[in-house]
Protein backbone atom coordinates (compact mmCIF):
# COMPACT_ATOMS: atom_id res chain seq x y z
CA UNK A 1 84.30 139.12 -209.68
CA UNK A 2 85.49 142.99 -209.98
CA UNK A 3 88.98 143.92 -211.11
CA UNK A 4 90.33 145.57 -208.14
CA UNK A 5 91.68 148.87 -209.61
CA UNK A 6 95.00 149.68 -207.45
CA UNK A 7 97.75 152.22 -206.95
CA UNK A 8 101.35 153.37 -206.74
CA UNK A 9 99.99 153.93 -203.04
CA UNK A 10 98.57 150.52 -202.26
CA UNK A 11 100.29 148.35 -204.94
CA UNK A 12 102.58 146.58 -201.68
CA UNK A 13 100.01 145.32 -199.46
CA UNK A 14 97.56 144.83 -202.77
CA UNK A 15 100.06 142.29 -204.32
CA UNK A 16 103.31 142.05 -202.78
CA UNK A 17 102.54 141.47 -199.75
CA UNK A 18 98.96 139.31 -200.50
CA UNK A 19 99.80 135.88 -200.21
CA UNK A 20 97.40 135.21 -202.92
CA UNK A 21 98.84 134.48 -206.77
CA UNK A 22 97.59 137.90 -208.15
CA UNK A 23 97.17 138.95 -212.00
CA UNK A 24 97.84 142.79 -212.60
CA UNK A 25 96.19 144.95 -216.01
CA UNK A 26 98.51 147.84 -216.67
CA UNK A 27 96.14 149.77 -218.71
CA UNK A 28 95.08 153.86 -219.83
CA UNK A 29 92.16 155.48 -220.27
CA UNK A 30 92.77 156.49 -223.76
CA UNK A 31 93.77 152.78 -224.88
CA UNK A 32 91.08 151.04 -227.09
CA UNK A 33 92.73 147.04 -226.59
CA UNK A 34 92.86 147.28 -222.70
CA UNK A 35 88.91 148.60 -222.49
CA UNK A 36 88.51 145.07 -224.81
CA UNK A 37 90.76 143.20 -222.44
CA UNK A 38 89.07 144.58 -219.77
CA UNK A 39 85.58 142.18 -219.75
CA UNK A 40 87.55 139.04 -220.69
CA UNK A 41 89.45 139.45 -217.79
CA UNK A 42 86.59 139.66 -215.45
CA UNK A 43 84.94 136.61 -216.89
CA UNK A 44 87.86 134.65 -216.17
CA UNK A 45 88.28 136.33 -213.19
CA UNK A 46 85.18 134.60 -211.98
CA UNK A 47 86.46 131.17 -212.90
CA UNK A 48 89.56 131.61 -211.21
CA UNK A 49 88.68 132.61 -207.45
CA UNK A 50 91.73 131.51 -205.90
CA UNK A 51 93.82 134.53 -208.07
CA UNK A 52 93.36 138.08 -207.47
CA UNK A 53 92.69 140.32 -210.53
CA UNK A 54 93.74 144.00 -210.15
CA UNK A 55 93.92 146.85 -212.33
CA UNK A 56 96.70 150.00 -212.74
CA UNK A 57 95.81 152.91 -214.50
CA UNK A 58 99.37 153.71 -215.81
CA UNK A 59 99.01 157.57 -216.54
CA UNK A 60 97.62 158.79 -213.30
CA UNK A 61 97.58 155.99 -210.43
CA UNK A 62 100.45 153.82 -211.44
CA UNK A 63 103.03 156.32 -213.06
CA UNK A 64 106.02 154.82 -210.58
CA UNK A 65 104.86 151.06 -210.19
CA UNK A 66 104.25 151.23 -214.30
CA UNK A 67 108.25 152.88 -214.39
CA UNK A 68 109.33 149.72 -211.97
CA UNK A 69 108.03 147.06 -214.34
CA UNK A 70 109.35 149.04 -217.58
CA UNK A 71 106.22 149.25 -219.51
CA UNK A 72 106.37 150.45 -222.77
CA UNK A 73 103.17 149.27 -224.10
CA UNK A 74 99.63 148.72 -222.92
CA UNK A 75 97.78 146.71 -221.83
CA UNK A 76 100.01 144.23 -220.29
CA UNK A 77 99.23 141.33 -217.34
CA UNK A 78 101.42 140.26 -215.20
CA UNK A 79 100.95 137.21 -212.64
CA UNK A 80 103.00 137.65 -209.44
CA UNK A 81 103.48 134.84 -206.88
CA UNK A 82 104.80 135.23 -203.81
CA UNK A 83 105.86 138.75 -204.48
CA UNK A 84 107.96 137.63 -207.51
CA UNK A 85 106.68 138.04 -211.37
CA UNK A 86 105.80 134.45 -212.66
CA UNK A 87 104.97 135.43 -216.80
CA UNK A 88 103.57 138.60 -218.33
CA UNK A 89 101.59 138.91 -221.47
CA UNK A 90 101.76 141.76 -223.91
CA UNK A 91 98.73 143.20 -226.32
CA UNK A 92 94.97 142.49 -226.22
CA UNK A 93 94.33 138.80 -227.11
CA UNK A 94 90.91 136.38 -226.67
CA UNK A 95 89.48 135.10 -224.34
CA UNK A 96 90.66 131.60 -224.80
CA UNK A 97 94.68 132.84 -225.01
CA UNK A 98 94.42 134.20 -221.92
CA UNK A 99 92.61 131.48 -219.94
CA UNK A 100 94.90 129.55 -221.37
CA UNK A 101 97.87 131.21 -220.32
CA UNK A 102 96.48 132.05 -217.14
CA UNK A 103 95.87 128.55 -216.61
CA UNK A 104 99.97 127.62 -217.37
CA UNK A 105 101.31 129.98 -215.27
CA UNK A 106 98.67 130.40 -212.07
């Protein structure tokens, strides 16, 4: 399954208001760790069906939803449930550190 990539403009009805638990990449262009985070989090998008995976580019689509959440650093996920952030994870890490923290807090 794609990473939806999002908006400032659609970030609402894309997460808030999805009633689906919903995993959101803050990521750049120029940023080497979220481009390596970026296939590990498609392969376990397609194990996990019932979350949505989106994507925020922070510098030109996301400037005011990346202000909102205070990031300071990139990449960063975030799992949202029910509107409300549930955990967030900071920095590139394996495959098997995210599954399994996906798996925790999903």
């Amino acid at each position: 399954m794609a990473i939806k990539k999002i908006s400032d403009e659609n970030y609402k009805s894309e997460v808030l208001d999805n009633p689906k638990t919903t995993v959101i990449k803050f990521q750049a262009d120029f940023c080497g760790p979220c481009h390596a985070l970026t296939p590990i989090v498609e392969k376990i998008s397609d194990e996990m069906p019932e979350v949505k995976f989106v994507s925020m580019e922070i510098d030109k689509d996301g400037v005011n939803t990346a202000t909102e959440f205070g990031i300071r650093s990139i990449p960063q996920l975030y799992v949202i449930k029910n509107g409300k952030v549930i955990s967030q994870k900071a920095g590139a890490s394996d495959y098997d550190t995210i599954k399994k923290w996906l798996t925790e807090n999903v």
